[in-house]
PDB file of N, CA and C in Angstrom:
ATOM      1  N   UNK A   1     -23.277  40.711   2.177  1.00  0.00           N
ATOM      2  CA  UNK A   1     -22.623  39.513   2.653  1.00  0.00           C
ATOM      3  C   UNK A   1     -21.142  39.833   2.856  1.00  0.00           C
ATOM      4  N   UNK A   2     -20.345  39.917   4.440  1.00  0.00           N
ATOM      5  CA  UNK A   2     -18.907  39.913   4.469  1.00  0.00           C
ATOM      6  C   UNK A   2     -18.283  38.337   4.126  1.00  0.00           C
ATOM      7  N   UNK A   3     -16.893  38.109   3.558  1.00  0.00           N
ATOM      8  CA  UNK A   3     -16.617  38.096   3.108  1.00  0.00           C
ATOM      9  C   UNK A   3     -15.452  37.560   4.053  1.00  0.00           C
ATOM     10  N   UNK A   4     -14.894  36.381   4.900  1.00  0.00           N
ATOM     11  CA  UNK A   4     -14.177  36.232   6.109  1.00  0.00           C
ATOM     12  C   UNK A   4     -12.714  35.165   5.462  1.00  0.00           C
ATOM     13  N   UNK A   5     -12.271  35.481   5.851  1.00  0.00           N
ATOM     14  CA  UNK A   5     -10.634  34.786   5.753  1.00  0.00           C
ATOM     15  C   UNK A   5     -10.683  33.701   6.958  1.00  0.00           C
ATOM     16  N   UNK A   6     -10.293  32.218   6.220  1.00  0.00           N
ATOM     17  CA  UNK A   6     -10.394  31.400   7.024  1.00  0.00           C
ATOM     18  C   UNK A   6      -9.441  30.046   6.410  1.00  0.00           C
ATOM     19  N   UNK A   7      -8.338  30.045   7.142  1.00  0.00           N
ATOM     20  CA  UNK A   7      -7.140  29.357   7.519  1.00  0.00           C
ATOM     21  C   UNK A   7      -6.978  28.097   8.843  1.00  0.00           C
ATOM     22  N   UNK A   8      -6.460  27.367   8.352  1.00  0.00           N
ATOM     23  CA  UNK A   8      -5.607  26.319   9.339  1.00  0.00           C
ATOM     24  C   UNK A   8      -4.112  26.774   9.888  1.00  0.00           C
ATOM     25  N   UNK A   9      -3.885  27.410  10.754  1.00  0.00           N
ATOM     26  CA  UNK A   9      -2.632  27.850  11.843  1.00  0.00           C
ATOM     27  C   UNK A   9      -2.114  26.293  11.917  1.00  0.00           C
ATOM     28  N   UNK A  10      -0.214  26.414  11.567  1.00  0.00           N
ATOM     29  CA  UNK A  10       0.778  25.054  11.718  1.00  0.00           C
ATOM     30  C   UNK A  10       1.219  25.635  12.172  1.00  0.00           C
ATOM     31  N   UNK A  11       1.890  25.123  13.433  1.00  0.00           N
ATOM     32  CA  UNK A  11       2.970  25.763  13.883  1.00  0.00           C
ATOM     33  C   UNK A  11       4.670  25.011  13.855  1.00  0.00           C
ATOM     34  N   UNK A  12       5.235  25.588  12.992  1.00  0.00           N
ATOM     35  CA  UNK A  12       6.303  24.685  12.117  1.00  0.00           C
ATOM     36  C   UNK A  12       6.829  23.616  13.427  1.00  0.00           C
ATOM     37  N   UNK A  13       7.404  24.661  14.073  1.00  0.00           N
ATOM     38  CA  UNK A  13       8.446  24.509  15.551  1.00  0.00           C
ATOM     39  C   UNK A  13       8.011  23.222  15.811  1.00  0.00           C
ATOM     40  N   UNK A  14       6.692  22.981  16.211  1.00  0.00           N
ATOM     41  CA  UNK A  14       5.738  21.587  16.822  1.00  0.00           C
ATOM     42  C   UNK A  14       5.953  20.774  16.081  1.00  0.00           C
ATOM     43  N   UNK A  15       6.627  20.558  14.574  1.00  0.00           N
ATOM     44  CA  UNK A  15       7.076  19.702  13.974  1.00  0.00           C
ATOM     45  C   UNK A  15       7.745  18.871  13.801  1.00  0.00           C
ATOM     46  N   UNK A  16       7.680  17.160  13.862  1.00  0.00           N
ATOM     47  CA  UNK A  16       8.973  15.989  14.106  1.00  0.00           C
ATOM     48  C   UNK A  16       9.746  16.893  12.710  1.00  0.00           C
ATOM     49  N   UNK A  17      10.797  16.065  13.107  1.00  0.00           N
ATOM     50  CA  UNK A  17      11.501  16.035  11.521  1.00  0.00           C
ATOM     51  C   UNK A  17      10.963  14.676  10.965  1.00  0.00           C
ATOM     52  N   UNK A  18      11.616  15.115   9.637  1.00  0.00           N
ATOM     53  CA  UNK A  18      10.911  13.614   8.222  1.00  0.00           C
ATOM     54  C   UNK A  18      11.909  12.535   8.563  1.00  0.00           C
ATOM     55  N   UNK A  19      11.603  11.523   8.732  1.00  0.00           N
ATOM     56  CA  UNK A  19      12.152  10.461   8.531  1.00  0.00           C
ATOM     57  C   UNK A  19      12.728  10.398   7.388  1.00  0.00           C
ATOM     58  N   UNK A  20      14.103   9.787   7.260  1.00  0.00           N
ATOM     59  CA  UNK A  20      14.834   9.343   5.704  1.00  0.00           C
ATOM     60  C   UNK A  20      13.635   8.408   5.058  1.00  0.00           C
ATOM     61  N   UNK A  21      13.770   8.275   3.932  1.00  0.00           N
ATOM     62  CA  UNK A  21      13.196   7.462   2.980  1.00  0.00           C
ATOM     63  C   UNK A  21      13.238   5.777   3.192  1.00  0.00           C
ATOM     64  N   UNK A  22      14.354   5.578   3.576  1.00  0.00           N
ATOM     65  CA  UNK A  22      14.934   4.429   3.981  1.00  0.00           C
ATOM     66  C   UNK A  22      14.662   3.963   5.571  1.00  0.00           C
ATOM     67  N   UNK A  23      14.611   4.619   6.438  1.00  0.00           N
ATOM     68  CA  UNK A  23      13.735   4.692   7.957  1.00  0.00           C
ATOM     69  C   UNK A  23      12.509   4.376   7.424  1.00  0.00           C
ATOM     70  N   UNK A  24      11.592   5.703   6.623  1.00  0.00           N
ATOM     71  CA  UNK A  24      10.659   4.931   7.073  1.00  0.00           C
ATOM     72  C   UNK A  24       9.461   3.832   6.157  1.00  0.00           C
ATOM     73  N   UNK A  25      10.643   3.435   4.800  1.00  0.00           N
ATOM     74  CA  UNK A  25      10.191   1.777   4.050  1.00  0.00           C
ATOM     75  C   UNK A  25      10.268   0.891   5.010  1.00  0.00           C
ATOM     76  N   UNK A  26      11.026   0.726   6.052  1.00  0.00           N
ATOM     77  CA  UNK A  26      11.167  -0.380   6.718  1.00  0.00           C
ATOM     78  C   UNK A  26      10.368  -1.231   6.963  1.00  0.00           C
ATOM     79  N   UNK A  27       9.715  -1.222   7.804  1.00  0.00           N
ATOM     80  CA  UNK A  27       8.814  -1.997   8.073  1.00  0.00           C
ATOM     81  C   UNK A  27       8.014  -2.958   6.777  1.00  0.00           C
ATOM     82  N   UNK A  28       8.028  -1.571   5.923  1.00  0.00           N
ATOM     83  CA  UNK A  28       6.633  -2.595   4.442  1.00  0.00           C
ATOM     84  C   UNK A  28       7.845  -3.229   3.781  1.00  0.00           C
ATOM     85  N   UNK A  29       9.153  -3.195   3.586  1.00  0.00           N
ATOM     86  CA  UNK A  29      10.077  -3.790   3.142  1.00  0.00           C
ATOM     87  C   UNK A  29      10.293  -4.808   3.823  1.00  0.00           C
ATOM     88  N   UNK A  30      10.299  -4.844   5.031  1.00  0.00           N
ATOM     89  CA  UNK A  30      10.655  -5.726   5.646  1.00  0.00           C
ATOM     90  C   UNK A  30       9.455  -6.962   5.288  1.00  0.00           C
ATOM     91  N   UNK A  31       8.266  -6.624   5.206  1.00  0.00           N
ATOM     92  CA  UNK A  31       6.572  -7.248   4.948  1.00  0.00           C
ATOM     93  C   UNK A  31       7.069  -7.655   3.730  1.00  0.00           C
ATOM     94  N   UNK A  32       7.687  -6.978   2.683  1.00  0.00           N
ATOM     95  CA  UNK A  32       7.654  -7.595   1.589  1.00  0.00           C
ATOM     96  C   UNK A  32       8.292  -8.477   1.482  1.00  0.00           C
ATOM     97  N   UNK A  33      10.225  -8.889   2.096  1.00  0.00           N
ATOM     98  CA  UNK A  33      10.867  -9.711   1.865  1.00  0.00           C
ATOM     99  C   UNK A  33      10.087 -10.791   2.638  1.00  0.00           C
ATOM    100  N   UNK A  34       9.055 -10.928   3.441  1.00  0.00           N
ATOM    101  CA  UNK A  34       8.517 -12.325   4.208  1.00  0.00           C
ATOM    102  C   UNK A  34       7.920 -12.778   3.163  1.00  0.00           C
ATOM    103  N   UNK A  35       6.860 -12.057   2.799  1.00  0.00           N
ATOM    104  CA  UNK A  35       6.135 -12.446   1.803  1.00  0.00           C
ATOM    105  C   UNK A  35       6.620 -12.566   0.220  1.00  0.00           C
ATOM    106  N   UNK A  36       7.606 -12.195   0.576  1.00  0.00           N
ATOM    107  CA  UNK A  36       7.929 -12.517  -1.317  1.00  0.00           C
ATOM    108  C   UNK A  36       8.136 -13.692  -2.144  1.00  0.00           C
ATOM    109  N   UNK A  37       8.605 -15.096  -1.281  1.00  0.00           N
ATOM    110  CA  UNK A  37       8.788 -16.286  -1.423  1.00  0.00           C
ATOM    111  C   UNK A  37       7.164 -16.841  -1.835  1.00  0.00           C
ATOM    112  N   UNK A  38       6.379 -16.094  -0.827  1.00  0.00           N
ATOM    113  CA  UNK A  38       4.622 -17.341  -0.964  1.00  0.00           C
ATOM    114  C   UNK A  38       4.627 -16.590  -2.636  1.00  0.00           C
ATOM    115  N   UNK A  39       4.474 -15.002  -2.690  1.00  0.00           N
ATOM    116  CA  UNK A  39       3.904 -14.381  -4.174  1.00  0.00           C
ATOM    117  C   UNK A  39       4.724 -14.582  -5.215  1.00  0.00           C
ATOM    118  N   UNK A  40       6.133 -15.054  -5.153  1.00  0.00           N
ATOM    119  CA  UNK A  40       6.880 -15.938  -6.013  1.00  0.00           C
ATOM    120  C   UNK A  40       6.110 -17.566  -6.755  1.00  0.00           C
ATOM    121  N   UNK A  41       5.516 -18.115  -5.493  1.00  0.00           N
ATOM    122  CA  UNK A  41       5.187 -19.297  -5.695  1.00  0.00           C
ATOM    123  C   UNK A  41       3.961 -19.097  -6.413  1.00  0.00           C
ATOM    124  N   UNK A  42       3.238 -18.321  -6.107  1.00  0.00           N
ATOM    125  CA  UNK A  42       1.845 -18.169  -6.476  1.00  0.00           C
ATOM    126  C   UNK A  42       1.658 -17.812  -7.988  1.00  0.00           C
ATOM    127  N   UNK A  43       2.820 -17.120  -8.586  1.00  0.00           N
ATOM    128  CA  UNK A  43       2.747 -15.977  -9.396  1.00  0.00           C
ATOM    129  C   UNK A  43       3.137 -17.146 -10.465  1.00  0.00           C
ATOM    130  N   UNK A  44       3.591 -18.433 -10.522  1.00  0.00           N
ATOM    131  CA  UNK A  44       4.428 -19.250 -11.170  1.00  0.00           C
ATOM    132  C   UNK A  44       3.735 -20.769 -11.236  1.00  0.00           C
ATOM    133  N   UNK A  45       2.940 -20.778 -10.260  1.00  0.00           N
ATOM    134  CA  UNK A  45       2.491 -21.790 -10.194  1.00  0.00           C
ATOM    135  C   UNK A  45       1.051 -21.771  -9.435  1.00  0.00           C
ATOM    136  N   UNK A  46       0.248 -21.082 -10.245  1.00  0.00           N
ATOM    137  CA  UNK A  46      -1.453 -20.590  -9.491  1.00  0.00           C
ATOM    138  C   UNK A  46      -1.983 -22.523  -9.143  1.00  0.00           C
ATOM    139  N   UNK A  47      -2.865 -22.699  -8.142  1.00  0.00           N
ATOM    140  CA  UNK A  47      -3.042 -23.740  -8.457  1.00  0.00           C
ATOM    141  C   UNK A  47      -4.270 -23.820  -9.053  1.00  0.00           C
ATOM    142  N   UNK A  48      -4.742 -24.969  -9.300  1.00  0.00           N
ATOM    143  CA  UNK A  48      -5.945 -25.395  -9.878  1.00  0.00           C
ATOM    144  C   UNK A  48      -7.434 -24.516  -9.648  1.00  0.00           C
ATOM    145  N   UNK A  49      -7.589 -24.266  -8.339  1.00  0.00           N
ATOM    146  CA  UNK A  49      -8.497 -23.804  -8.074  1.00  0.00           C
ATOM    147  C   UNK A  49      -8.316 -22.574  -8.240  1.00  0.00           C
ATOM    148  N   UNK A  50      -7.218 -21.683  -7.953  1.00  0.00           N
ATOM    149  CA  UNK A  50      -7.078 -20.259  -8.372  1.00  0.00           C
ATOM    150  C   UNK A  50      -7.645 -20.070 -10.174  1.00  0.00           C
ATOM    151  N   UNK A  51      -7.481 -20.897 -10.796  1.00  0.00           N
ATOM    152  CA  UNK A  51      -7.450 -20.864 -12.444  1.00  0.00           C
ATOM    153  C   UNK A  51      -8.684 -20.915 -12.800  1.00  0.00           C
ATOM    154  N   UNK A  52      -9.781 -21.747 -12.125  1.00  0.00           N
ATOM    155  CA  UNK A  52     -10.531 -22.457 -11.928  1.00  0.00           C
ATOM    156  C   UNK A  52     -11.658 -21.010 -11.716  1.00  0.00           C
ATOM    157  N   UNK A  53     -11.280 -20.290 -10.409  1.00  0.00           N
ATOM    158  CA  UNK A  53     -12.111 -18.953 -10.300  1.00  0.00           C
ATOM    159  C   UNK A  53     -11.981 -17.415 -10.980  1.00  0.00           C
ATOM    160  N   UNK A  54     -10.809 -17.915 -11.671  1.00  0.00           N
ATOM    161  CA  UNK A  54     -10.729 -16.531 -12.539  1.00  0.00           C
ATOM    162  C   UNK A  54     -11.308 -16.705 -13.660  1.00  0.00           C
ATOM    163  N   UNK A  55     -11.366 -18.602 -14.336  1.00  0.00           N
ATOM    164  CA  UNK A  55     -12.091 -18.330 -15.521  1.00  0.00           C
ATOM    165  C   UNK A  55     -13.450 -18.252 -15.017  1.00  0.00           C
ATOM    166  N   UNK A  56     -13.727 -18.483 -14.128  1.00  0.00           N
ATOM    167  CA  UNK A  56     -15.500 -18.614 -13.808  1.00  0.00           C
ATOM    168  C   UNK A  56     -16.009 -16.993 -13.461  1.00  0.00           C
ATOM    169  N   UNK A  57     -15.124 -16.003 -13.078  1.00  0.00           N
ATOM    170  CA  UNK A  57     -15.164 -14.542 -13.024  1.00  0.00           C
ATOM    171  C   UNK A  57     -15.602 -14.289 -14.353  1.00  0.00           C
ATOM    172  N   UNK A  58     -14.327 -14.824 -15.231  1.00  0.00           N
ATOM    173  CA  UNK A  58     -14.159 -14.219 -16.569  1.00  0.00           C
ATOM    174  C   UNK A  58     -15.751 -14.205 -17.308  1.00  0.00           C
ATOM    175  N   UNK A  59     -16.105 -15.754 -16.575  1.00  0.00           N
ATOM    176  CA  UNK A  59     -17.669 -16.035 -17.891  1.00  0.00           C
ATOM    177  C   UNK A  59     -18.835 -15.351 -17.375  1.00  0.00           C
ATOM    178  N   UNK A  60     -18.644 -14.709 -16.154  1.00  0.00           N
ATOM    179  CA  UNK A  60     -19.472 -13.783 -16.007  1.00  0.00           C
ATOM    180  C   UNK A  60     -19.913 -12.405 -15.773  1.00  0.00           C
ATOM    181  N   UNK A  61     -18.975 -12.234 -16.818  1.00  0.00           N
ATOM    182  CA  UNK A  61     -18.687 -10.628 -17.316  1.00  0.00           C
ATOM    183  C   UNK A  61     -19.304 -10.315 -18.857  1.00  0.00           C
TER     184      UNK A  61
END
């Protein structure tokens, strides 16, 4: 049985550069500050029915 060498070829050159760290959070940062007000509200004040299906999860475990 031979015995074959077998690789994936990159070729650096063909490479973007990296985006800063800060480029590229944007967008999900940006997702988060929209949404951070509703998961504020939620997180503080579940309502009735949210409470309602976690204990009914809970009793059937």
């Amino acid at each position: 049985m031979r015995m074959t060498k077998t690789f994936t070829q990159t070729n650096f050159k063909n490479l973007s550069k990296p985006e800063s760290l800060e480029q590229s959070n944007m967008p999900d940062q940006n997702f988060y500050e929209v949404i951070k007000p509703q998961l504020n509200k939620l997180y503080r004040n579940p309502s009735d029915e949210t409470i309602a299906k976690i204990l009914n999860h809970a009793k059937k475990r």
